[in-house]
C-alpha atoms as a PDB file:
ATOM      1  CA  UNK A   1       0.000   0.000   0.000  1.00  0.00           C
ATOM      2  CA  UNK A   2       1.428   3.270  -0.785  1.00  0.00           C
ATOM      3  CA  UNK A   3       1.509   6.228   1.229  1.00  0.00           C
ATOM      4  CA  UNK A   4      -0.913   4.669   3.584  1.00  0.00           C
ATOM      5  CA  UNK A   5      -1.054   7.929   5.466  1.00  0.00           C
ATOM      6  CA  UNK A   6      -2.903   9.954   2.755  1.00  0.00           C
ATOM      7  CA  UNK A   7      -6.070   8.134   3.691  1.00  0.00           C
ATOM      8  CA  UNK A   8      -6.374   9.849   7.060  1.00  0.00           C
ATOM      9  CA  UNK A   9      -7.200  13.460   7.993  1.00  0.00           C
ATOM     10  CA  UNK A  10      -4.475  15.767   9.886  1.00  0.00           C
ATOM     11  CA  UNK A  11      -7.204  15.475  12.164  1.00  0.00           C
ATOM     12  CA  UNK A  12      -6.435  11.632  12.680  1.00  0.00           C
ATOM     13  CA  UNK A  13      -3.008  12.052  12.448  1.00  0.00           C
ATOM     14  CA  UNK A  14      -2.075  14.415  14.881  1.00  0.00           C
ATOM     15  CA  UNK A  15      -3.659  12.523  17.665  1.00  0.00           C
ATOM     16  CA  UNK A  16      -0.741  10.271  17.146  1.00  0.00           C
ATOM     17  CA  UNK A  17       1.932  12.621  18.403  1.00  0.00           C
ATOM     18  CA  UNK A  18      -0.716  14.493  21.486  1.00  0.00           C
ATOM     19  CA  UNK A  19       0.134  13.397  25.130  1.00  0.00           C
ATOM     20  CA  UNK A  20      -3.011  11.241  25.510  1.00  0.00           C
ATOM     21  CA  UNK A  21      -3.570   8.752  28.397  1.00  0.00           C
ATOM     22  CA  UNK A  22      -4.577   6.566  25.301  1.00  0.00           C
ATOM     23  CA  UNK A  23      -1.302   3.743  24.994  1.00  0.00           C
ATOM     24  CA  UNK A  24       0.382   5.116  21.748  1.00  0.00           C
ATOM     25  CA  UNK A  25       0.135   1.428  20.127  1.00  0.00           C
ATOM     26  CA  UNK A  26      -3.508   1.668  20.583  1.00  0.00           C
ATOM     27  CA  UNK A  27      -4.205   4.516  18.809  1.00  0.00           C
ATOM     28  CA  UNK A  28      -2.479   3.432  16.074  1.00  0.00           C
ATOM     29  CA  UNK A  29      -3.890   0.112  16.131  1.00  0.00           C
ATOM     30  CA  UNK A  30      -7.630   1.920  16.441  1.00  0.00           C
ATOM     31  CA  UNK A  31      -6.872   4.103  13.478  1.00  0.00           C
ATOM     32  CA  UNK A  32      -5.807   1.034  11.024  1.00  0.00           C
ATOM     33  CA  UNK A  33      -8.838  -0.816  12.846  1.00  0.00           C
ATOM     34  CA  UNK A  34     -11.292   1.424  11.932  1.00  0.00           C
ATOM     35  CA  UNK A  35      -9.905   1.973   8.469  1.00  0.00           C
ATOM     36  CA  UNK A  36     -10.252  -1.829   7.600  1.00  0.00           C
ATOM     37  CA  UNK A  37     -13.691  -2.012   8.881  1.00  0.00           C
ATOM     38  CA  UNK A  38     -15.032   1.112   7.073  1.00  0.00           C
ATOM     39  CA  UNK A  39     -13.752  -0.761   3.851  1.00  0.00           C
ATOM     40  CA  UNK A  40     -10.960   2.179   3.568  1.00  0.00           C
ATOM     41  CA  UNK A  41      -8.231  -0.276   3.766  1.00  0.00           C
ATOM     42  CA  UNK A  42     -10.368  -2.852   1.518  1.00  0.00           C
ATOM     43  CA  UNK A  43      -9.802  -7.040   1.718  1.00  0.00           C
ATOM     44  CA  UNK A  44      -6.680  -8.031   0.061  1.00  0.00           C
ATOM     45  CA  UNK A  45      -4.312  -4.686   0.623  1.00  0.00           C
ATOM     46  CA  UNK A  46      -1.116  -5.073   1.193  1.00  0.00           C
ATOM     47  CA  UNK A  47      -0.541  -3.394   4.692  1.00  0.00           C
ATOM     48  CA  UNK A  48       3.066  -1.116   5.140  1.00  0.00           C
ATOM     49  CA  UNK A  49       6.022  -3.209   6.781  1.00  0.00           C
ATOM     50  CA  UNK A  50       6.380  -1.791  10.651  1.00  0.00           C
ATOM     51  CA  UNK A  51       8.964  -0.010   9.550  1.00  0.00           C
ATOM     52  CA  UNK A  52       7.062   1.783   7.110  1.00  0.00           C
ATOM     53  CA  UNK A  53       4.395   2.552   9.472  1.00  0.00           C
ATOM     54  CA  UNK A  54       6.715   3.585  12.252  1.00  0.00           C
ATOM     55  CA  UNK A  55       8.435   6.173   9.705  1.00  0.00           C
ATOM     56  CA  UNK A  56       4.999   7.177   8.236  1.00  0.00           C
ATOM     57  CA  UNK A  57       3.243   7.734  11.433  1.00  0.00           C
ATOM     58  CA  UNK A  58       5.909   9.237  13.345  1.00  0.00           C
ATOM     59  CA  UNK A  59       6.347   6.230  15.728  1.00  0.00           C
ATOM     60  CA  UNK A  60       8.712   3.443  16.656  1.00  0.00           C
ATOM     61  CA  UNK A  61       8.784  -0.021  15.263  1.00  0.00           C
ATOM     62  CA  UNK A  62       8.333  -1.623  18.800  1.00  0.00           C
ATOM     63  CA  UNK A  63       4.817   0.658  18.629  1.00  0.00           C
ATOM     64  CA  UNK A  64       3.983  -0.249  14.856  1.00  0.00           C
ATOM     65  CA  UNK A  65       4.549  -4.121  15.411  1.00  0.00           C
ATOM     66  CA  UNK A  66       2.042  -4.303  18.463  1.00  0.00           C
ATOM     67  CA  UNK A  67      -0.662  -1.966  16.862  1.00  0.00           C
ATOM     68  CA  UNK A  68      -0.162  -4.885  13.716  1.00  0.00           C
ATOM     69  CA  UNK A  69      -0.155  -7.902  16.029  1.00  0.00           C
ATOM     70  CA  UNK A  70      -3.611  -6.351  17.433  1.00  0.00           C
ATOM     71  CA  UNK A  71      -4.887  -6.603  14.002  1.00  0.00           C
ATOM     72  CA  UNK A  72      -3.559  -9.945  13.482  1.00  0.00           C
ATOM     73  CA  UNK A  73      -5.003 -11.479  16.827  1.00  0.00           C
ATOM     74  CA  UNK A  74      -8.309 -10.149  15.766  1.00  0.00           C
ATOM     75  CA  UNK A  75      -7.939 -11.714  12.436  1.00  0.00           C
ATOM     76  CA  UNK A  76      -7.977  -8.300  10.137  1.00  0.00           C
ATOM     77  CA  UNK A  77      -4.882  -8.932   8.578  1.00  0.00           C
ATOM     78  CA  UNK A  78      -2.833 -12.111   7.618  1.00  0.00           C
ATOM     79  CA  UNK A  79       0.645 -11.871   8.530  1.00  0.00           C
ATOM     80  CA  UNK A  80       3.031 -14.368   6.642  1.00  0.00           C
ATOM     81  CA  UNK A  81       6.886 -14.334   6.650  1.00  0.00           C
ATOM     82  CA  UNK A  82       8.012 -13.180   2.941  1.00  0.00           C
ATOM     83  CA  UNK A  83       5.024 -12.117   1.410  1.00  0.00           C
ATOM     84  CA  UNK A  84       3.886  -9.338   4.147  1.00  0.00           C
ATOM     85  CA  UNK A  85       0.796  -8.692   5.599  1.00  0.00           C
ATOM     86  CA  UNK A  86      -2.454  -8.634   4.061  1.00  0.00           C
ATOM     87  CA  UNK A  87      -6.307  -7.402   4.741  1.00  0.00           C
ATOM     88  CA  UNK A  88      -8.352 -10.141   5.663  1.00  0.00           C
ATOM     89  CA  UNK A  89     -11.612  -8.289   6.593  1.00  0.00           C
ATOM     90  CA  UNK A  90     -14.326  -8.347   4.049  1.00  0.00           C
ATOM     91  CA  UNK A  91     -16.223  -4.994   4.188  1.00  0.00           C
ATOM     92  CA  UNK A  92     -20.023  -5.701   3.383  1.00  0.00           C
ATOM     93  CA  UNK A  93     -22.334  -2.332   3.910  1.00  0.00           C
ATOM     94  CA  UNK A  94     -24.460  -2.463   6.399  1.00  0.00           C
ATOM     95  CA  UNK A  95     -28.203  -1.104   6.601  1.00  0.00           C
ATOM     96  CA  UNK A  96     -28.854   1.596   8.723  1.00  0.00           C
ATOM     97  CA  UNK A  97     -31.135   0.837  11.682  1.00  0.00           C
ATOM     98  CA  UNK A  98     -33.854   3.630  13.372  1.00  0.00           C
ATOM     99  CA  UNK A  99     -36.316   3.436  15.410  1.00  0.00           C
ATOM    100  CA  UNK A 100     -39.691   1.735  13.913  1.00  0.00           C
ATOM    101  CA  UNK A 101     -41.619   4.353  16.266  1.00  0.00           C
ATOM    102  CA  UNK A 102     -40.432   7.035  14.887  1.00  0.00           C
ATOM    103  CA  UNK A 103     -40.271   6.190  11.365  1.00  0.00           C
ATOM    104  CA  UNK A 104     -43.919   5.239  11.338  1.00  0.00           C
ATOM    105  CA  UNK A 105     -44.862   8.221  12.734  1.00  0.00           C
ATOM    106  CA  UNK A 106     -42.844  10.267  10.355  1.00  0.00           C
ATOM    107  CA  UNK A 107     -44.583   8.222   7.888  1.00  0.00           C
ATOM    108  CA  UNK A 108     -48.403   9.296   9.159  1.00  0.00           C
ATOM    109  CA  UNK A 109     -47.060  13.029   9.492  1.00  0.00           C
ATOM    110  CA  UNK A 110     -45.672  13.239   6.107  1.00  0.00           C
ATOM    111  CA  UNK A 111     -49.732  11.480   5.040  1.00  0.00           C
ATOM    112  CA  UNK A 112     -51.371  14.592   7.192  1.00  0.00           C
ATOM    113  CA  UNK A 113     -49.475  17.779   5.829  1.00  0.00           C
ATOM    114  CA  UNK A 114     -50.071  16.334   1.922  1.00  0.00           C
ATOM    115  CA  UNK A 115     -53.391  16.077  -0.403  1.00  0.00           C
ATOM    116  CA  UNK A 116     -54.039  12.319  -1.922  1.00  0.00           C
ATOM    117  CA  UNK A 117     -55.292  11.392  -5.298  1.00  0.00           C
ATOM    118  CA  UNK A 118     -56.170   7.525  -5.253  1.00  0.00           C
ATOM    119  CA  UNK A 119     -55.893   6.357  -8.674  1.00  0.00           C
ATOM    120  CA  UNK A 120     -57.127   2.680  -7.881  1.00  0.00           C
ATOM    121  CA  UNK A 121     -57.906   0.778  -4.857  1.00  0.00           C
ATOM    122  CA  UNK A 122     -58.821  -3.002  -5.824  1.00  0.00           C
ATOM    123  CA  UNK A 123     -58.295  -6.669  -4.122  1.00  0.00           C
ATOM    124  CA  UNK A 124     -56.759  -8.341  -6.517  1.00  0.00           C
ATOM    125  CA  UNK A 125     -55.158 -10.988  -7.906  1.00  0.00           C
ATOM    126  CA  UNK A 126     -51.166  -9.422  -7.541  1.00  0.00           C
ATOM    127  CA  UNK A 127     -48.224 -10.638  -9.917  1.00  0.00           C
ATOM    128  CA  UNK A 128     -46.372 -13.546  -8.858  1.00  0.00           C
ATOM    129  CA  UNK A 129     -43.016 -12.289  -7.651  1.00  0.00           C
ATOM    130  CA  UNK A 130     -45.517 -10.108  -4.989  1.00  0.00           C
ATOM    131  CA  UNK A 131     -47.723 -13.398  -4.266  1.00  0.00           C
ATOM    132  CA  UNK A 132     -44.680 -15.319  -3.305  1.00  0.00           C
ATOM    133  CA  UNK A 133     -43.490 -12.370  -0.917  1.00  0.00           C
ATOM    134  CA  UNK A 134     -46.643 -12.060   0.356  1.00  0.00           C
ATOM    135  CA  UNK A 135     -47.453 -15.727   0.725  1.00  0.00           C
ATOM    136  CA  UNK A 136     -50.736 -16.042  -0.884  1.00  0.00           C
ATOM    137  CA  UNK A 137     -51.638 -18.900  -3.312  1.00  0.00           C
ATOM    138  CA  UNK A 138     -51.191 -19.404  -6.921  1.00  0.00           C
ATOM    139  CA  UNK A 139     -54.338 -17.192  -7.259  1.00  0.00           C
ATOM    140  CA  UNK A 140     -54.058 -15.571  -3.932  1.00  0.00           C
ATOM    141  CA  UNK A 141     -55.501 -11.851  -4.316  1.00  0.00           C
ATOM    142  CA  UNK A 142     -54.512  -8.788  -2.037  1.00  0.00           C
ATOM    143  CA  UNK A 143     -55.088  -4.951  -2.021  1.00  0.00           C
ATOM    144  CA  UNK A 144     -54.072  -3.011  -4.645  1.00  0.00           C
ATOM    145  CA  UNK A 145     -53.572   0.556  -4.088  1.00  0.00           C
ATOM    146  CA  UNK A 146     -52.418   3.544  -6.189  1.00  0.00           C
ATOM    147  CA  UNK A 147     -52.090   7.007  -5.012  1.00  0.00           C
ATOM    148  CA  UNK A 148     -50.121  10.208  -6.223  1.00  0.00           C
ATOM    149  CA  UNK A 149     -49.395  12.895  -3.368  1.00  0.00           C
ATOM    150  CA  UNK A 150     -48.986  16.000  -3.316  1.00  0.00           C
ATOM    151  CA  UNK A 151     -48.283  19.787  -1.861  1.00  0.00           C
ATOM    152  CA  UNK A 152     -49.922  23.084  -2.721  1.00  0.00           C
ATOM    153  CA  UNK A 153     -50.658  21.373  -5.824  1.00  0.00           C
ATOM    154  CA  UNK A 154     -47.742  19.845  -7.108  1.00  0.00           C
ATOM    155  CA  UNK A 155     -47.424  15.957  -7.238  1.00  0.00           C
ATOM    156  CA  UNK A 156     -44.369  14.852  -5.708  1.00  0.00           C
ATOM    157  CA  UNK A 157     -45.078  11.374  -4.697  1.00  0.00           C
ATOM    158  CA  UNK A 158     -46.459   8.231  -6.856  1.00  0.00           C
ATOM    159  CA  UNK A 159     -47.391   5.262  -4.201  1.00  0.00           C
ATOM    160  CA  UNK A 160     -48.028   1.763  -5.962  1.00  0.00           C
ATOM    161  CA  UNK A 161     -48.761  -0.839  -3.062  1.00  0.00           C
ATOM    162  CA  UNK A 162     -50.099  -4.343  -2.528  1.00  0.00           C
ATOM    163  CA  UNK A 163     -51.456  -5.608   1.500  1.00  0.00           C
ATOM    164  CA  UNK A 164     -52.483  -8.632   2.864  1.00  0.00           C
ATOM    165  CA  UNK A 165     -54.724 -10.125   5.828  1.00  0.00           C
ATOM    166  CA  UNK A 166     -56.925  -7.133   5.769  1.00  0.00           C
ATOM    167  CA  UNK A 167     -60.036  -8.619   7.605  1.00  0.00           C
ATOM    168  CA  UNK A 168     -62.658  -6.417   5.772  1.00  0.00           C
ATOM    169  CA  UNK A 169     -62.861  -4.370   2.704  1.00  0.00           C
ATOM    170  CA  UNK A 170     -61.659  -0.591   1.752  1.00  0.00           C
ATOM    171  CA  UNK A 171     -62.584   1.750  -0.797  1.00  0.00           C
ATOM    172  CA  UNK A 172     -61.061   5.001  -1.890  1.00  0.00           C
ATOM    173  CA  UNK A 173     -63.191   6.945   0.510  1.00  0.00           C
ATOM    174  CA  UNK A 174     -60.926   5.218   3.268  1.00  0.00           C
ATOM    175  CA  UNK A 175     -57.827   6.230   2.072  1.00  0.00           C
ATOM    176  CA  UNK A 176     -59.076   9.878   1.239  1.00  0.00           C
ATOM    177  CA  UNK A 177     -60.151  10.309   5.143  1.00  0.00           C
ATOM    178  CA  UNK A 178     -57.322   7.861   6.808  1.00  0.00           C
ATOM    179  CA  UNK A 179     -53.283   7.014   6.285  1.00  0.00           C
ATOM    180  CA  UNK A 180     -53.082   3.635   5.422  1.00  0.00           C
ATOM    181  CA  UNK A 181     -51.373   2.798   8.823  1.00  0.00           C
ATOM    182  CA  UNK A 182     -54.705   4.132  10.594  1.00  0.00           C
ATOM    183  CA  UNK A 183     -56.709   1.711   8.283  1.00  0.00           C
ATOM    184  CA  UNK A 184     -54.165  -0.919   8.975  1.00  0.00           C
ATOM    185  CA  UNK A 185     -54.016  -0.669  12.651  1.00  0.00           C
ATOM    186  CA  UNK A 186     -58.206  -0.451  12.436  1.00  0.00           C
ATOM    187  CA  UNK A 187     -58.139  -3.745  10.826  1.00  0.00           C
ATOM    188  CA  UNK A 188     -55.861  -5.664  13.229  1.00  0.00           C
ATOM    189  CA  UNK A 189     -52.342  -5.257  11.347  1.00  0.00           C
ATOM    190  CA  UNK A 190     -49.542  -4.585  14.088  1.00  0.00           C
ATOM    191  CA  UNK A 191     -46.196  -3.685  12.056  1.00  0.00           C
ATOM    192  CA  UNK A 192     -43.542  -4.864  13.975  1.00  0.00           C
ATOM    193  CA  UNK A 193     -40.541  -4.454  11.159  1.00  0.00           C
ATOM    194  CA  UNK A 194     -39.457  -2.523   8.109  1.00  0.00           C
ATOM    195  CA  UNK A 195     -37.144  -2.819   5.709  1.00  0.00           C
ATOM    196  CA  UNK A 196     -36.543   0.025   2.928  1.00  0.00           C
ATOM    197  CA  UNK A 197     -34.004   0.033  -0.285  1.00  0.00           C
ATOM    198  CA  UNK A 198     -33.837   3.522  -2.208  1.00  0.00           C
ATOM    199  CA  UNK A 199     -32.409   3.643  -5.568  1.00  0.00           C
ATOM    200  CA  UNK A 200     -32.685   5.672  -9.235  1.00  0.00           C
ATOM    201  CA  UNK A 201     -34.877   4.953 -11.577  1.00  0.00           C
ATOM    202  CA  UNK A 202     -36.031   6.699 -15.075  1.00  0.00           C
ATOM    203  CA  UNK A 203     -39.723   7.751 -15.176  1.00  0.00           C
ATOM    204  CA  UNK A 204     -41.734   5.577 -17.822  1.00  0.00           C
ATOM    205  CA  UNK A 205     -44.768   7.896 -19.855  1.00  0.00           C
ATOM    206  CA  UNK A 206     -46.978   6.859 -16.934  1.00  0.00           C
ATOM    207  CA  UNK A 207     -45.187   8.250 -13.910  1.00  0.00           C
ATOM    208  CA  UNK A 208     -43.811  11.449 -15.815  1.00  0.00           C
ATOM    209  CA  UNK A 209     -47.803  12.219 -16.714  1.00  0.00           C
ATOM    210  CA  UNK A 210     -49.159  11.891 -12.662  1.00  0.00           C
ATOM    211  CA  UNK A 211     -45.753  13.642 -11.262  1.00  0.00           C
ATOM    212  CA  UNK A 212     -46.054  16.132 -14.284  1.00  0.00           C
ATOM    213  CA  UNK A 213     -42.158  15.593 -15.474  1.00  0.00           C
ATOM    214  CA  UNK A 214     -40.752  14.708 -18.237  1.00  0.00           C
ATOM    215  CA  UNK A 215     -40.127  10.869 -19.837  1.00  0.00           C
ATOM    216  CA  UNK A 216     -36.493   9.867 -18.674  1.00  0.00           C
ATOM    217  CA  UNK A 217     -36.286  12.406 -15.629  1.00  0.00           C
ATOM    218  CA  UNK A 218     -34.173  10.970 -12.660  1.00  0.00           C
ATOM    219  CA  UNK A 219     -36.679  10.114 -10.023  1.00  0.00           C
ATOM    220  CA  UNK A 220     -36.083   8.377  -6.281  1.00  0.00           C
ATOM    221  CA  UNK A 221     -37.339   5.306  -6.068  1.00  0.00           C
ATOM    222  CA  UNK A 222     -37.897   3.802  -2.479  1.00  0.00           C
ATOM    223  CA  UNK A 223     -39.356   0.090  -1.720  1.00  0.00           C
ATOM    224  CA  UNK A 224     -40.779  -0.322   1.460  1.00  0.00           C
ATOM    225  CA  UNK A 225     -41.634  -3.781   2.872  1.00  0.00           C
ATOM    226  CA  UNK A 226     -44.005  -4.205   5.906  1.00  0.00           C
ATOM    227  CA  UNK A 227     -43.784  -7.125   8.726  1.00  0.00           C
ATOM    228  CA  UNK A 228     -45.805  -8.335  11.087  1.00  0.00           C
ATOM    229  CA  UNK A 229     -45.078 -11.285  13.815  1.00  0.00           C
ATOM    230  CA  UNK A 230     -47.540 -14.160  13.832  1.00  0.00           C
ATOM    231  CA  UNK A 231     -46.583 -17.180  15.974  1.00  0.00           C
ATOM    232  CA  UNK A 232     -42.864 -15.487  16.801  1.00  0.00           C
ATOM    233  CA  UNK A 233     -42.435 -15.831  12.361  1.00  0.00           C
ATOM    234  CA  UNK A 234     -41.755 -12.637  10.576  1.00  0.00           C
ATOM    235  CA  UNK A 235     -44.804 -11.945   7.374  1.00  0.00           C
ATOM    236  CA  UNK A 236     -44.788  -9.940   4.909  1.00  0.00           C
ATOM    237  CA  UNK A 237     -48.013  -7.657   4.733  1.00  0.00           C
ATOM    238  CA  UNK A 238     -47.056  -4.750   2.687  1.00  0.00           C
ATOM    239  CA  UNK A 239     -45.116  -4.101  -0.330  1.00  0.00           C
ATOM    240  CA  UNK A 240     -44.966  -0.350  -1.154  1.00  0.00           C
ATOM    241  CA  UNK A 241     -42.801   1.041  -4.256  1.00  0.00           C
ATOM    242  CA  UNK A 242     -42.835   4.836  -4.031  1.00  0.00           C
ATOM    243  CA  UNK A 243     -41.277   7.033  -6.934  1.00  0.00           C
ATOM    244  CA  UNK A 244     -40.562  10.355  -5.461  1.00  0.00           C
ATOM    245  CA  UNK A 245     -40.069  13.444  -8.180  1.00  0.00           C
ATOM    246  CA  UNK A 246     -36.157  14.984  -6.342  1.00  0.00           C
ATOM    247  CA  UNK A 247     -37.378  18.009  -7.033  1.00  0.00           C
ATOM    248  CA  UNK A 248     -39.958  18.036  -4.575  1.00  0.00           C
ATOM    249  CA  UNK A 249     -38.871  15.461  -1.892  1.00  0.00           C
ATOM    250  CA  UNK A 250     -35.945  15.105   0.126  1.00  0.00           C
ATOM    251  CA  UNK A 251     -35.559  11.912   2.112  1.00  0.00           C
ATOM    252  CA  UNK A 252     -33.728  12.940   5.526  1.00  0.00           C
ATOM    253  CA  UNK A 253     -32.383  10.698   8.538  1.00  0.00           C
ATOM    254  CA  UNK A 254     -31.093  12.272  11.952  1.00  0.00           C
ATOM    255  CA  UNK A 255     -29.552   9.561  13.598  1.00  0.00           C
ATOM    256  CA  UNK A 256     -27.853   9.446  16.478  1.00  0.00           C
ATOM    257  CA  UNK A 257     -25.497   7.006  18.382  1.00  0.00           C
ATOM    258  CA  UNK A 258     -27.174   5.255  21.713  1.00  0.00           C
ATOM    259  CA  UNK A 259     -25.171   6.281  24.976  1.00  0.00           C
ATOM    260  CA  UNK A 260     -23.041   4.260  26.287  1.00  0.00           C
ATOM    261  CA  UNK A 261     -23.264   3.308  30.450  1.00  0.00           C
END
């Protein structure tokens, strides 16, 4: 790896050389720890020899070989005599966990301060890929809803969705007075997990017309899949594919990190 140092800040670096309680090996050790599980350093890099490190960080080699033997004992790196030392750590992304609670409840808010246009609300038979999610049977039907949203007159939302084990029927009146969670929680559906993938997409002749754009204009596509917990087994219930126009939406997050005791 060259010039391994160029993938930290001066930030980063200059913690090295401050008088810190912190032993010095550690900090290195946390540094090159962090930059292997954040995918900096990816899986098969070389790592620097310890003297290499020692020079490039300002250190000694006693200092560099522990902060790499910590690696090694956690199994991050391979060490082998000749060939050097190599990432072993396979950086996978990870999905970004939030609070149900709160997402649902951003969800009904962002229903409230919004006008609805439902296009089509009909149980019926769905397409097989969406049958097999939702585990119905070969000609297993469930609700099929289509709504546009939209503020002070402009669309900026087209909802396309498909729900299961509602225990009576809905019409478009529902949807025009209640959020679909309200409906769902009416009818006995508890979600208890959500799982959401956004992407790009290119808007066909049919989603340009109801979010008034033009054919081929970048749009944000989110699909958002609905759980609930029968018998301690995970269900599918809801399968939502939104198409947002960017011009109109922004999807935020605030996260923060849990305290630590």
């Amino acid at each position: 790896m060259n010039s391994i140092a160029e993938i930290f800040s001066e930030t980063q670096l200059q913690a090295l050389q401050q008088d810190l309680p912190t032993p010095l090996y550690f900090r290195l050790y946390s540094l090159l720890k962090n930059a292997i599980l954040d995918g900096t350093i990816a899986n098969g890099a070389q790592m620097p020899t310890e003297q290499q490190l020692a020079e490039t960080f300002g250190v000694s080699r006693i200092t560099a070989k522990r902060a790499m033997d910590e690696l090694a004992a956690e199994d991050l790196v391979q060490r082998r005599r000749g060939k050097g030392t190599h990432v072993t750590y396979e950086y996978t992304p990870k999905p970004v966990q939030a609070p149900l609670v709160g997402m649902l409840q951003e969800i009904e808010s962002m229903a409230r301060h919004s006008d609805v246009q439902v296009i089509e609300c009909k149980s019926q038979t769905a397409p097989g890929a969406i049958r097999e999610a939702l585990g119905l049977a070969d000609n297993g039907k469930a609700l099929h809803l289509v709504r546009v949203r939209s503020r002070d007159g402009q669309p900026f939302g087209y909802y396309d969705s498909w729900t299961a084990g509602l225990a009576k029927p809905v019409g478009k009146r529902d949807f025009l007075k209640s959020t679909r969670l309200e409906i769902f929680r009416k009818q006995g559906l508890r979600i208890t997990h959500v799982t959401q993938t956004i992407s790009a997409v290119a808007a066909t002749g049919e989603l340009a017309t109801h979010l008034q754009t033009e054919p081929g204009s970048p749009l944000i596509s989110l699909v958002r899949q609905s759980f609930e917990t029968r018998k301690k087994q995970e269900q599918l219930v809801d399968y939502l594919q939104v198409y947002y126009h960017p011009d109109r939406f922004q999807y935020q997050m605030d996260l923060k990190m849990d305290e630590v005791n």
